[in-house]
Protein backbone atom coordinates (compact mmCIF):
# COMPACT_ATOMS: atom_id res chain seq x y z
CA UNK A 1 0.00 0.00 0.00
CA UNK A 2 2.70 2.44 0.72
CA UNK A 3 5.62 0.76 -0.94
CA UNK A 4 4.01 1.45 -4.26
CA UNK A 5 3.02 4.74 -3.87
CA UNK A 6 4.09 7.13 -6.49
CA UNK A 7 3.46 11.06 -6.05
CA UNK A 8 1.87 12.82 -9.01
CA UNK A 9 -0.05 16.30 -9.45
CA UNK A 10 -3.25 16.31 -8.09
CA UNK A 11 -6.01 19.12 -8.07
CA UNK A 12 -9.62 18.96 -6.46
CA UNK A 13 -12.41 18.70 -8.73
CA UNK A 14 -13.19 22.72 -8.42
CA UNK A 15 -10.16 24.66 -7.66
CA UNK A 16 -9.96 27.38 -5.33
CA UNK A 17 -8.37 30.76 -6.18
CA UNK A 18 -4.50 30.62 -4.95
CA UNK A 19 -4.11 27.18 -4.58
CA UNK A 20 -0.48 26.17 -5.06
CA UNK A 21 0.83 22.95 -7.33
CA UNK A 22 -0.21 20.53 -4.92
CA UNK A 23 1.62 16.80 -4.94
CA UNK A 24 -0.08 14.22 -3.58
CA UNK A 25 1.06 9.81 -3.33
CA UNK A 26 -2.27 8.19 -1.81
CA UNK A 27 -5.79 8.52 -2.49
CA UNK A 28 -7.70 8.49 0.59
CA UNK A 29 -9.74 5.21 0.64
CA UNK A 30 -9.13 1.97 2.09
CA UNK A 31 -5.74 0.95 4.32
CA UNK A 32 -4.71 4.20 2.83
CA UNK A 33 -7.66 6.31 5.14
CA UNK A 34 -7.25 3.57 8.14
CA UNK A 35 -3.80 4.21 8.56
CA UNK A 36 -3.99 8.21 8.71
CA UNK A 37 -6.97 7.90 10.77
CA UNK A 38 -5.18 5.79 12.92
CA UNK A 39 -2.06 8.05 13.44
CA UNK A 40 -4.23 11.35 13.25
CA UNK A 41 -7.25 10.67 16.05
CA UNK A 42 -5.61 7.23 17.48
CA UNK A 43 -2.46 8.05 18.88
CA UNK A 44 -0.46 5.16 16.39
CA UNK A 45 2.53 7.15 16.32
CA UNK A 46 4.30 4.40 14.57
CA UNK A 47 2.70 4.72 11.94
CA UNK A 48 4.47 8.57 11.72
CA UNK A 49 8.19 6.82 9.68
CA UNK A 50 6.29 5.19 7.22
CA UNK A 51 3.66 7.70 6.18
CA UNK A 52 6.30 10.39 6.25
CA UNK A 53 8.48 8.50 4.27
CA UNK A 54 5.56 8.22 1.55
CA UNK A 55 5.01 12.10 2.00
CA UNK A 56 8.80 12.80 1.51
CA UNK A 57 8.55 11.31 -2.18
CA UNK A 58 5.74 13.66 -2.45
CA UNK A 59 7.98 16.90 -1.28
CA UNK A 60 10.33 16.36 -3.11
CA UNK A 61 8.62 17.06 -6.55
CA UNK A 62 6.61 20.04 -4.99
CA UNK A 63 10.22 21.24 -4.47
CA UNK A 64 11.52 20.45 -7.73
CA UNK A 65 8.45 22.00 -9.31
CA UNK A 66 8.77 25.25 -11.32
CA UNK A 67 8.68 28.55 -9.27
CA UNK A 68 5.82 30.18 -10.28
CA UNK A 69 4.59 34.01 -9.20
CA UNK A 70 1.46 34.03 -7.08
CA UNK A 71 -0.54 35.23 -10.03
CA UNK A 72 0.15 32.14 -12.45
CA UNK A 73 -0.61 29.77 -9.83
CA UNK A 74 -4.18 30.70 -9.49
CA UNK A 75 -4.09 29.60 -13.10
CA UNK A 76 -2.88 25.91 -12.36
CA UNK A 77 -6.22 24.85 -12.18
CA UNK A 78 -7.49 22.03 -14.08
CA UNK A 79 -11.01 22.12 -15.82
CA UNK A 80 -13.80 22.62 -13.15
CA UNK A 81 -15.62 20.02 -14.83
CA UNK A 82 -13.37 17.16 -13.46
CA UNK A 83 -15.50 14.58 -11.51
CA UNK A 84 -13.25 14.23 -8.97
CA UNK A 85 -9.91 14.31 -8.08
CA UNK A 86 -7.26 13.31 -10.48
CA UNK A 87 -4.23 12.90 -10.97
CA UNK A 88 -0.97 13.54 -13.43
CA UNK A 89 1.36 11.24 -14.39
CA UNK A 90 3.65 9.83 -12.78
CA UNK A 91 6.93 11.07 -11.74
CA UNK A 92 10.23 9.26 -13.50
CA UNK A 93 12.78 9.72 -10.73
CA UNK A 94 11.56 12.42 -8.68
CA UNK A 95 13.50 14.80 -10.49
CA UNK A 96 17.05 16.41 -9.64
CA UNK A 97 18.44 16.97 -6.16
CA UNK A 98 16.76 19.99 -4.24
CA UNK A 99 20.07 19.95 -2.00
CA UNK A 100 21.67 23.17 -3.53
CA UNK A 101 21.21 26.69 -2.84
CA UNK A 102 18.93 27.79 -0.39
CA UNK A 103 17.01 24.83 1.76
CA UNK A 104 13.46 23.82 1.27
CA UNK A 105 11.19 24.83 4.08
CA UNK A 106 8.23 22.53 4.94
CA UNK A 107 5.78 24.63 6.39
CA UNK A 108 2.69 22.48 7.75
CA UNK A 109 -0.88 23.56 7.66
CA UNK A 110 -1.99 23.53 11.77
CA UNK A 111 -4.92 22.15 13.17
CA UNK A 112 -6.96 24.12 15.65
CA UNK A 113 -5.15 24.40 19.16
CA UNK A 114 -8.02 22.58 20.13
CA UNK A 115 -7.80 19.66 17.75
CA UNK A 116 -4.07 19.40 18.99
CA UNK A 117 -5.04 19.10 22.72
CA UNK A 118 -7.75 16.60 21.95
CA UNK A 119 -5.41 14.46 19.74
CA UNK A 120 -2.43 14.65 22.35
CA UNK A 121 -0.19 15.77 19.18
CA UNK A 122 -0.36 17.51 16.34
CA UNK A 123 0.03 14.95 13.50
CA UNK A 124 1.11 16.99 10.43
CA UNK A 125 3.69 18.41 11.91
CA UNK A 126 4.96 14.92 12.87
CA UNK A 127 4.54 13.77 9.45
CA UNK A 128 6.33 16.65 7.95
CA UNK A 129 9.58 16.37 10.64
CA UNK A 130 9.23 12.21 9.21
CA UNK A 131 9.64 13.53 5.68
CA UNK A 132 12.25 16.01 6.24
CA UNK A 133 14.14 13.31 7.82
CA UNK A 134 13.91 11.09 5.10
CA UNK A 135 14.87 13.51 3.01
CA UNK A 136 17.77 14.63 4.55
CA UNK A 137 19.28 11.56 4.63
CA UNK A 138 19.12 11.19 1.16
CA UNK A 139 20.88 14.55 0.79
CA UNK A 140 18.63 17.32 0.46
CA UNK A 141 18.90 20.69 2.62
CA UNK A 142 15.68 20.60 4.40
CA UNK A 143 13.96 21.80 7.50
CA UNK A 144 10.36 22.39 8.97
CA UNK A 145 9.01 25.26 10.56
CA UNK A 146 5.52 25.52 11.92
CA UNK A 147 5.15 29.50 11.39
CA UNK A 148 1.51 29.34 10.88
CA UNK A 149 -1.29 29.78 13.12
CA UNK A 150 -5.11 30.28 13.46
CA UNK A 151 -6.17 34.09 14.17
CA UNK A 152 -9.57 32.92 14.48
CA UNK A 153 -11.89 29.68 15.52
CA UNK A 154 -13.15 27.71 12.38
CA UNK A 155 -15.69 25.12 12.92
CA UNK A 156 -15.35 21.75 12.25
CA UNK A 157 -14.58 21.49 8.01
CA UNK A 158 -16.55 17.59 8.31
CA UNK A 159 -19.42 17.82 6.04
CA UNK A 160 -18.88 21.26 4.56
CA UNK A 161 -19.33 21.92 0.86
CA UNK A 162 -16.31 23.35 -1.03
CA UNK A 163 -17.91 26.75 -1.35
CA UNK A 164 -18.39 26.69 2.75
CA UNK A 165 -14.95 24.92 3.80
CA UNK A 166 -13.44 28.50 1.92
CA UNK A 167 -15.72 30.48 3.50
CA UNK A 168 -15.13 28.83 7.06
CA UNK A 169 -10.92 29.30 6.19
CA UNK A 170 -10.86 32.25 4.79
CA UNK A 171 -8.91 34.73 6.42
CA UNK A 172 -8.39 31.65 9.29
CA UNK A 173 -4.21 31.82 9.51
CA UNK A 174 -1.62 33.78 9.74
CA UNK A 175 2.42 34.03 10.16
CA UNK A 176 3.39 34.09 13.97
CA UNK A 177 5.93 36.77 14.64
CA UNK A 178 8.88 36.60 12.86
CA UNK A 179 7.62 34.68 10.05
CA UNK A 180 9.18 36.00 7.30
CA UNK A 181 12.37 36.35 8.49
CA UNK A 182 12.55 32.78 9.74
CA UNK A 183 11.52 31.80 6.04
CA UNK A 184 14.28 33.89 4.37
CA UNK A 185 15.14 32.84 0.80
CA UNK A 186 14.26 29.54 1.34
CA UNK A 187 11.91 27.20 -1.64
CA UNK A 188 8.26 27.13 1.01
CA UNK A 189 6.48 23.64 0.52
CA UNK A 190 3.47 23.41 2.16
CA UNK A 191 2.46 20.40 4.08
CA UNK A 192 -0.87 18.83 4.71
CA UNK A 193 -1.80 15.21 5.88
CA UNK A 194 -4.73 15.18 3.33
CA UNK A 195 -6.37 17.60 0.70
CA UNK A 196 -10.29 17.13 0.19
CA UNK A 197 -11.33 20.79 -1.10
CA UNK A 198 -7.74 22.75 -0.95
CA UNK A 199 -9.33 25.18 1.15
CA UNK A 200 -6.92 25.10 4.07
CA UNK A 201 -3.61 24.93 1.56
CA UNK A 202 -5.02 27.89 -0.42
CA UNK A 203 -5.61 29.82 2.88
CA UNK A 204 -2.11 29.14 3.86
CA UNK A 205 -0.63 30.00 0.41
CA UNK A 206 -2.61 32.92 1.30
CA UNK A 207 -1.06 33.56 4.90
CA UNK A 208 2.45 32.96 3.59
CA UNK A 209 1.84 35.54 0.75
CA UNK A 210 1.77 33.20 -2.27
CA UNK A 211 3.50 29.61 -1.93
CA UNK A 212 4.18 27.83 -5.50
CA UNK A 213 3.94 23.91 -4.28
CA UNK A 214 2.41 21.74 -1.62
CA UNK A 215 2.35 18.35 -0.70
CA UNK A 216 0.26 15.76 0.35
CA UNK A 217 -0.08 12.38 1.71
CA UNK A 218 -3.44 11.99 0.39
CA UNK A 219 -6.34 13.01 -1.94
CA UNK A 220 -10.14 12.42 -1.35
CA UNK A 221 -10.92 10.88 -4.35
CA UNK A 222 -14.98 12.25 -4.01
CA UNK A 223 -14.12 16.10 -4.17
């Protein structure tokens, strides 16, 4: 199930305005959706290496993706007729080594403080300091800093629409203090356990002032 996995483009069925090239290597059904379940709301941190190992493969196109200004993102979007979510085709390689020049910077969506407290961790930002490892020991410059946060309370995004999930976000995050300058000149990959809408990546594109890539473990395969 994860052995295979091979990260490819991916896009929701209707695109939201600013999401970034997102990178995805699961589809969200099956073992796939009982395993992230299981490390998200059931504590199975052991289930952190492998998953982020899957999500590295994923990273590391987002980071080899062409740099793209904020405008001609929004224009990534695939037809908004698509039934669901699809993806491209696969990657041959994974593309050169993102180990020169300035270091890519996972930045992971949070959860609500809330959601973190509940869970007794906050599980994409475990999964995101599993990839980074992987990924540095096969020789890329990498690190992960959490430097968003929710301004605001957002209710629950279970059983939203895609027109109410960006209503509920939008606005929703923001930089902490010092943001910026933590980020530098660094290549920003965003990092999210699983996209259903791309709300909550485009709202932290949004936060970070325009982010080119993303990746994903996952993709809801009925958005």
């Amino acid at each position: 199930m994860l052995k295979g996995a091979v990260p490819r483009r991916v896009w929701p069925s209707r695109v939201p305005s600013g999401l970034p090239r997102v990178y995805g290597a699961l589809t969200y059904t099956g073992g796939v959706r009982a395993a992230l379940l299981a490390h998200k709301e059931r504590g199975a941190l052991g289930l952190a290496a492998p998953l982020g190992t899957v999500l590295a493969r994923a990273v590391r196109l987002a980071a080899n993706a062409p740099q793209a200004t904020p405008a001609a993102t929004v224009g990534l979007a695939a037809p908004a007729s698509a039934a669901c979510a699809r993806r491209g085709p696969p990657s041959r390689g994974g593309g050169p080594s993102s180990g020169r020049g300035a270091p890519v910077t996972l930045v992971p969506v949070p959860s609500a403080r809330r959601a973190v407290a509940g869970r007794g961790h906050d599980p994409v930002r475990r999964l995101a300091r599993e990839a980074a490892r992987t990924l540095r020991r096969e020789g890329m410059a990498v690190r992960v800093l959490p430097v968003l946060r929710q301004r605001r309370r957002v209710v629950d995004q279970a059983g939203l629409t895609a027109a109410q999930r960006t209503a509920n976000l939008a606005g929703a995050l923001e930089p902490a203090p010092a943001g910026a300058r933590l980020l530098g000149a660094a290549r920003v990959v965003l990092v999210d356990d699983v996209m259903t809408t791309g709300a909550s990546l485009a709202e932290a594109a949004r936060a970070l002032g325009g982010v080119d890539s993303a990746a994903v473990l996952a993709v809801r395969a009925d958005t």
